[in-house]
Protein backbone atom coordinates (compact mmCIF):
# COMPACT_ATOMS: atom_id res chain seq x y z
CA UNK A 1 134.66 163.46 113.01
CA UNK A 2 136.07 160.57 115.15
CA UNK A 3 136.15 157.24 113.03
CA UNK A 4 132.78 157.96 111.76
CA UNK A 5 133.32 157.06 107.95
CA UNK A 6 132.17 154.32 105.56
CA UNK A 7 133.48 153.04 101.68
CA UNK A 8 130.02 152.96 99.67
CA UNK A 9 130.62 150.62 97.33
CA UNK A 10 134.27 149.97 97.81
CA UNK A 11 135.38 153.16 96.08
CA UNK A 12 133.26 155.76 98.24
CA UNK A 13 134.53 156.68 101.45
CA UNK A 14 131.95 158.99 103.64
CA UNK A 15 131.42 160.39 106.95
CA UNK A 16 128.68 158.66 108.42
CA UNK A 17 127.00 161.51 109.35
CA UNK A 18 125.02 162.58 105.99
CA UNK A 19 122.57 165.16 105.08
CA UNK A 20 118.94 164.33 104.32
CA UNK A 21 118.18 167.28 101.65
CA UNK A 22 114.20 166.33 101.91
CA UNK A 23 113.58 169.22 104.42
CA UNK A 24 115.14 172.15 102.35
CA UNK A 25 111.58 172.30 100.07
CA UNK A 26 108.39 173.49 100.84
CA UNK A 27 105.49 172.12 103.41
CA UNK A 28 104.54 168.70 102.12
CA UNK A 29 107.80 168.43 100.37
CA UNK A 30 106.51 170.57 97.96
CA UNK A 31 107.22 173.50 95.94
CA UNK A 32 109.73 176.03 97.09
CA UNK A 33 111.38 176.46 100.40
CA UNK A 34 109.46 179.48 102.37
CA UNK A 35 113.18 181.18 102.99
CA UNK A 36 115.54 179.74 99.29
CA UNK A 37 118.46 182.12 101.27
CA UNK A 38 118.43 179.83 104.48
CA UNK A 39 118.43 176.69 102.39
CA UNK A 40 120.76 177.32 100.43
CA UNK A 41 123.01 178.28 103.22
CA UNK A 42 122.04 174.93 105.20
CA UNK A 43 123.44 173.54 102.23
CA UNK A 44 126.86 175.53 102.47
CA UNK A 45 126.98 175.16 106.06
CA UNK A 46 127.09 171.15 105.73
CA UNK A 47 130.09 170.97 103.87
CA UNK A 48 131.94 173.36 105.72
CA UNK A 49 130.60 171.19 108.70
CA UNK A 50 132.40 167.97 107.18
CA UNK A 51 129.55 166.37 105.32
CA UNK A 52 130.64 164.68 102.40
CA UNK A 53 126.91 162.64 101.97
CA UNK A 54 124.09 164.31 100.74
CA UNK A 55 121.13 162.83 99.72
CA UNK A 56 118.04 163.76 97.93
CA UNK A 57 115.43 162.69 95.03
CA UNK A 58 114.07 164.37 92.00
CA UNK A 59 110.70 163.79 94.13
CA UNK A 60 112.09 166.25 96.60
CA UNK A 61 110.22 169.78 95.32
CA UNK A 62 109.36 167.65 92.73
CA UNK A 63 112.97 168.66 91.63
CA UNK A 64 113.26 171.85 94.09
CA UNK A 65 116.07 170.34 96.41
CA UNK A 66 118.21 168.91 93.35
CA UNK A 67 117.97 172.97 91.86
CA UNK A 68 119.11 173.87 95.05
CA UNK A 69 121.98 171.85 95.69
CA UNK A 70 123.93 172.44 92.33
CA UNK A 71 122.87 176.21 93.01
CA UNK A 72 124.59 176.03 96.46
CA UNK A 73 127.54 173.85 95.90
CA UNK A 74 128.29 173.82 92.22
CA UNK A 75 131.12 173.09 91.53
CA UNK A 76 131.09 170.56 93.68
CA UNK A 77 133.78 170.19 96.06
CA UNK A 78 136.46 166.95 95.31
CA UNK A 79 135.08 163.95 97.70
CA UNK A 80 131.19 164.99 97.98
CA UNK A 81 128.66 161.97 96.69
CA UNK A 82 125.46 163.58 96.20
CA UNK A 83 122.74 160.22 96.14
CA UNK A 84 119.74 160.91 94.16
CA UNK A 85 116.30 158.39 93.63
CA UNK A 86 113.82 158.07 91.08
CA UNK A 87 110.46 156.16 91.18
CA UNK A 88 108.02 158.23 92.67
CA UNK A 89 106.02 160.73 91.51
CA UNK A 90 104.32 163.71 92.82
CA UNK A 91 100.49 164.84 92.62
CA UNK A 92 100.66 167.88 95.59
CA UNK A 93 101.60 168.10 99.01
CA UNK A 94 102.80 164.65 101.02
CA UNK A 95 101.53 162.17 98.16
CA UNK A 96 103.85 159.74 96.29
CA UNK A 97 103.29 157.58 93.63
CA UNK A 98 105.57 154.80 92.33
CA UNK A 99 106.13 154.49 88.44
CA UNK A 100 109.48 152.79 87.95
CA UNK A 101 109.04 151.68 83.96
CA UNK A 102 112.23 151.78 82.83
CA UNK A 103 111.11 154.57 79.95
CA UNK A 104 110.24 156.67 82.92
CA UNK A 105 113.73 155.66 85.23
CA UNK A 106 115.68 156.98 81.94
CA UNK A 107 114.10 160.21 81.71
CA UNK A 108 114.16 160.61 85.61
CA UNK A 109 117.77 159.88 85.42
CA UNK A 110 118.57 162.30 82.49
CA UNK A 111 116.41 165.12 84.38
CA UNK A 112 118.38 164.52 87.66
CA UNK A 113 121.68 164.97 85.62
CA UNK A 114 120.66 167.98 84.61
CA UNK A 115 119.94 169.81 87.19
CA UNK A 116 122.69 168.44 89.72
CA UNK A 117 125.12 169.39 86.50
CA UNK A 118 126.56 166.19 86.40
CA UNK A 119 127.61 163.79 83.77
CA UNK A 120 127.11 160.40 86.54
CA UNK A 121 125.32 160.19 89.45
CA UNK A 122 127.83 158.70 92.23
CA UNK A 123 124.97 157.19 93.68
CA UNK A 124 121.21 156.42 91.90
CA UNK A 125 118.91 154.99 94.08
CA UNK A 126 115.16 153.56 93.44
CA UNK A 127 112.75 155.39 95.20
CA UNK A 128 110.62 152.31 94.91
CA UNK A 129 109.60 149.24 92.87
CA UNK A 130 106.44 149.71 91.14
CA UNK A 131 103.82 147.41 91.60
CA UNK A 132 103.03 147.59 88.12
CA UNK A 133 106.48 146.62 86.51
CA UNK A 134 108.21 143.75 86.84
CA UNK A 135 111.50 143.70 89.50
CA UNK A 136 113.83 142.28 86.86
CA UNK A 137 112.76 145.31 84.03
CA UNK A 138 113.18 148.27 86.43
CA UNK A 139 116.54 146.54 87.04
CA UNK A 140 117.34 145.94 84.00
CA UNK A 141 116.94 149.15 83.24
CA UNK A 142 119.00 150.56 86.06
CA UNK A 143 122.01 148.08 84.90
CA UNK A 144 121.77 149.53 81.43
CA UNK A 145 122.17 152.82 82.81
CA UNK A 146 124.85 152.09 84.89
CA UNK A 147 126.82 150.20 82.06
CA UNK A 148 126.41 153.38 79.67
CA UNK A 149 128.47 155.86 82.52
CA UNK A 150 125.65 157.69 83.83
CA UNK A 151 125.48 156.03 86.96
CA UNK A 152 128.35 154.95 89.46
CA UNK A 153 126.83 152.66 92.26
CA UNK A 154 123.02 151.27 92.35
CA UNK A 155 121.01 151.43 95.79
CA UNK A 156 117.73 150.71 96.77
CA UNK A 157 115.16 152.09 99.09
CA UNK A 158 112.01 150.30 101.23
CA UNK A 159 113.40 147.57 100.33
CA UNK A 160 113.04 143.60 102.42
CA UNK A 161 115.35 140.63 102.50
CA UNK A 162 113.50 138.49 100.26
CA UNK A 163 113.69 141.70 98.04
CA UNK A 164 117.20 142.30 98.30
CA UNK A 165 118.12 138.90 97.27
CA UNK A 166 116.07 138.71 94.11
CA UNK A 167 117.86 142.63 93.24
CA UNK A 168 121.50 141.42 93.65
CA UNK A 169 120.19 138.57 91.09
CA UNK A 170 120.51 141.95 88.13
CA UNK A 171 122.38 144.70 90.07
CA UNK A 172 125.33 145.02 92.22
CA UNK A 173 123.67 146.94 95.42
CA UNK A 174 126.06 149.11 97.52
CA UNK A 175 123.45 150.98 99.76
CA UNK A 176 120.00 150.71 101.23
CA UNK A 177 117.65 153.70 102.21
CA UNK A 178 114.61 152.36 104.47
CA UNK A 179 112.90 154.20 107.19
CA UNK A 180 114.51 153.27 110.67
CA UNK A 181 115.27 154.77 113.80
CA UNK A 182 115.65 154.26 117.65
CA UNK A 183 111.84 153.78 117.92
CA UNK A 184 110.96 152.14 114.45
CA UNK A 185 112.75 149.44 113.51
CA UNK A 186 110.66 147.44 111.22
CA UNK A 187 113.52 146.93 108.57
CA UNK A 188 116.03 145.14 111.38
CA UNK A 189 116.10 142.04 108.83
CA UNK A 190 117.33 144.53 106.08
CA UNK A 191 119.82 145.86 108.10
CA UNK A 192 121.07 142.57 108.89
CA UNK A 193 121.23 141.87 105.60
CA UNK A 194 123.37 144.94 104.46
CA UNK A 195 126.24 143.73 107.75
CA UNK A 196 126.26 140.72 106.54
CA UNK A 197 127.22 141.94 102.86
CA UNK A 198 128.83 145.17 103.90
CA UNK A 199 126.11 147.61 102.23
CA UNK A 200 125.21 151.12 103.26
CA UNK A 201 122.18 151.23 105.76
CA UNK A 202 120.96 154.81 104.94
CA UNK A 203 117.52 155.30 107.82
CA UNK A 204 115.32 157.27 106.17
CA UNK A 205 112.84 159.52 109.00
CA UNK A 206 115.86 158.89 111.52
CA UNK A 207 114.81 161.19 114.32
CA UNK A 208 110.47 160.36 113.94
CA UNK A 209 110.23 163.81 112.51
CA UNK A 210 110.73 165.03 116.10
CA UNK A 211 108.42 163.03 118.30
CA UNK A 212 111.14 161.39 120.34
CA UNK A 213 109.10 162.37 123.56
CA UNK A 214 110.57 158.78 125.78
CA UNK A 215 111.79 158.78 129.88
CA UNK A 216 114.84 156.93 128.69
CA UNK A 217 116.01 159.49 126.14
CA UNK A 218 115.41 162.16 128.04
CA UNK A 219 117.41 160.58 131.19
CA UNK A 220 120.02 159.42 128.72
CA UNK A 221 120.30 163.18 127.38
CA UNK A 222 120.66 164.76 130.69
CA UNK A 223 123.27 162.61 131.74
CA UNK A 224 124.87 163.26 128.54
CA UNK A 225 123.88 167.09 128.48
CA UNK A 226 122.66 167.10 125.09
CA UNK A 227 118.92 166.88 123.58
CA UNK A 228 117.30 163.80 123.05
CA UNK A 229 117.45 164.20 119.32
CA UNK A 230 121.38 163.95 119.69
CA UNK A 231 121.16 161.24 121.68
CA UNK A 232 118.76 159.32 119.12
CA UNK A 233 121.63 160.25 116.28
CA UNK A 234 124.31 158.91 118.13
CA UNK A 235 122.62 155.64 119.36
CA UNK A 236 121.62 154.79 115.36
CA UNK A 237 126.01 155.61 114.89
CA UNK A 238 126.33 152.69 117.53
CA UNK A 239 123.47 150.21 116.93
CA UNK A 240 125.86 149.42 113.29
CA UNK A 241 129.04 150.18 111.61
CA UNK A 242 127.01 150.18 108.45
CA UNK A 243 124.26 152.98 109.12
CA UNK A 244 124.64 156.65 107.73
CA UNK A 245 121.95 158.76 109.05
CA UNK A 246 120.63 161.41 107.16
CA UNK A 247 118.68 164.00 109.26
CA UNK A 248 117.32 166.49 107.67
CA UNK A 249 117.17 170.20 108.34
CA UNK A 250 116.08 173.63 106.73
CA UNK A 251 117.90 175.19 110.05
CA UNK A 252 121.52 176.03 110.26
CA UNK A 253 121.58 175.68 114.02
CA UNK A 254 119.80 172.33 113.90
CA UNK A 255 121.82 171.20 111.47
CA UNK A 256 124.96 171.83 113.83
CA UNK A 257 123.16 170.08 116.41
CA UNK A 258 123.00 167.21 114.57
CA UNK A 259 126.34 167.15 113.36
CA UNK A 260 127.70 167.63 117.29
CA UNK A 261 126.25 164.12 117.83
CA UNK A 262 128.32 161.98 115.81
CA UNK A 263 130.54 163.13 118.70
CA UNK A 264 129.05 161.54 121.54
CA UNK A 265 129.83 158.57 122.61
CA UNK A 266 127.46 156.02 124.14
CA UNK A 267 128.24 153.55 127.16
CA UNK A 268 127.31 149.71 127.72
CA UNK A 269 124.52 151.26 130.10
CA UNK A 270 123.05 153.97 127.64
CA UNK A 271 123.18 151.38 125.12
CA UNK A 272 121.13 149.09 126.84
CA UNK A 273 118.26 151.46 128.28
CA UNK A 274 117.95 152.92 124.18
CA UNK A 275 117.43 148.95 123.39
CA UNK A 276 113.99 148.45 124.50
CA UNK A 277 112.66 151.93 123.48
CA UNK A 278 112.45 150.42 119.72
C-alpha cells in the first residue's frame, strides 16, 4: 500500500484500508455464513492482502464472525488489531437493540475474549449508548475495564460532537465508527471532530451496500478504468487522512477489488465532481 497507514491511538499503526467482518455471517447478519469455507478464506485472503484492521462485534452472528476470525487467523499474526463492539443485542434477522449497563458491557467483553482467544482487546468499541443508562456509567464501566488490562484503546460508534465531548470527559477515545460514505455524510461534524483531535474515522456502510448507481461515479470510473465501487473507496482515502474504511465482503474477488483501490489515486478534477454527489 502507498502511504495509506494510520497510528490508532498513538501506539497502533494500520493500513487504512480495513476489513469490515459484518458480511462474513448469515442474511440479516444472522446465524451462520451460507458457505463457513469461503469465509473463512476471505478472512485468510485479507491478511495475505496486507490488512492489518479488522473489525467486527459480538453482534455480528450474534458472535458468528468473532468464531470465525480466531478460527481463520489464530494465532494471530504480529501487527493485526482486531476491533470488536458491544452494546447491541440481537432478536433475529436485521434487528438491534442497545443495552450498554455496564453488568452487561463486562460480560460482553469477557464473551468477546473468549472467542477471539485473547487476553485484551486492542481495540473495544461501543456499539451504542443506551438510552436507558446513563453516558457517564457505561463509561465508567468501559474505563474500569480498560484499567484492569482487558482492553487497550476505547472507541465509540454513532456517535455526535456534543457526544464526543461529554465521552472524552471519562475515556480517552482513539477511534470513531459512524456510518459515512461518498453519498451519506450526515456525521461530517464528527469527522471534523476526530481531525481536529487526530482520532480514527472508521465509516461504517462505506460503499451504500452497493447502490452507488450516480453519472459522476460512473464517468469518474471509466476514466479511471475501475468500478464505481473503487472509485467510492478511494475518494473516502482522500476526503481525510483520518478515515479507515472498512468494506465488507463474503467474496474473495470483491475483497481484492476493494483492496486494488487504496491504489488509485484521485485528481483536483475527480475530487471535485465526487463533492457534490454527497
Amino acid at each position: 500500500m502507498t502511504n495509506h497507514t494510520f497510528t490508532i491511538g498513538g501506539d497502533m499503526p494500520v493500513n487504512r484500508m480495513g476489513f469490515g467482518a459484518m458480511r462474513i455471517t448469515g442474511p440479516g447478519i444472522w446465524g451462520p455464513p451460507a458457505d463457513k469455507a469461503g469465509a473463512l478464506n476471505v478472512l485468510k485472503t485479507c491478511v495475505n492482502l496486507g490488512v492489518n484492521f479488522i473489525d467486527t462485534a459480538d453482534a455480528y452472528g450474534p458472535e458468528v464472525s468473532e468464531n470465525l476470525i480466531a478460527e481463520a487467523l489464530y494465532p494471530y499474526p504480529e501487527g493485526l488489531v482486531i476491533a470488536t463492539k458491544g452494546g447491541l443485542t440481537r432478536q433475529g434477522p436485521n434487528r438491534w437493540t442497545p443495552k450498554a449497563d455496564p453488568e452487561y458491557i463486562e460480560n460482553a467483553l469477557k464473551g468477546s475474549l473468549k472467542r477471539l482467544k485473547l487476553e485484551r482487546i486492542d481495540l473495544y468499541q461501543l456499539h451504542r449508548f443506551d438510552p436507558k443508562v446513563p453516558m457517564a456509567e457505561t463509561l465508567g464501566k468501559l474505563r474500569e475495564l480498560q484499567q484492569a488490562g482487558l482492553i487497550r484503546h476505547l472507541g465509540l460508534s454513532e456517535v455526535n460532537e456534543k457526544e464526543l465531548n461529554e465521552s472524552v470527559k471519562h475515556i480517552d477515545v482513539v477511534s470513531v465508527q459512524n456510518r459515512y460514505s461518498l453519498r451519506y455524510r450526515n456525521w461530517e461534524s464528527a469527522l471534523k471532530w476526530c481531525e481536529k483531535n487526530n482520532v480514527a474515522f472508521i465509516p461504517w456502510y462505506p460503499l451504500d451496500a452497493g447502490d452507488l448507481e450516480n453519472k459522476v461515479l460512473q464517468t469518474t470510473a471509466q476514466k479511471h478504468k475501475t468500478t464505481v465501487y473503487q472509485i467510492a473507496i478511494a475518494w473516502l482515502l482522500a476526503h481525510s487522512p483520518v478515515m479507515l474504511p472498512i468494506p465488507g465482503t463474503s467474496s474473495v474477488s470483491h475483497l481484492q477489488e476493494n483492496m486494488a483501490a487504496a491504489e488509485l489515486i484521485l485528481d483536483e478534477e475527480d475530487l471535485r465532481s465526487l463533492e457534490g454527489i454527497g
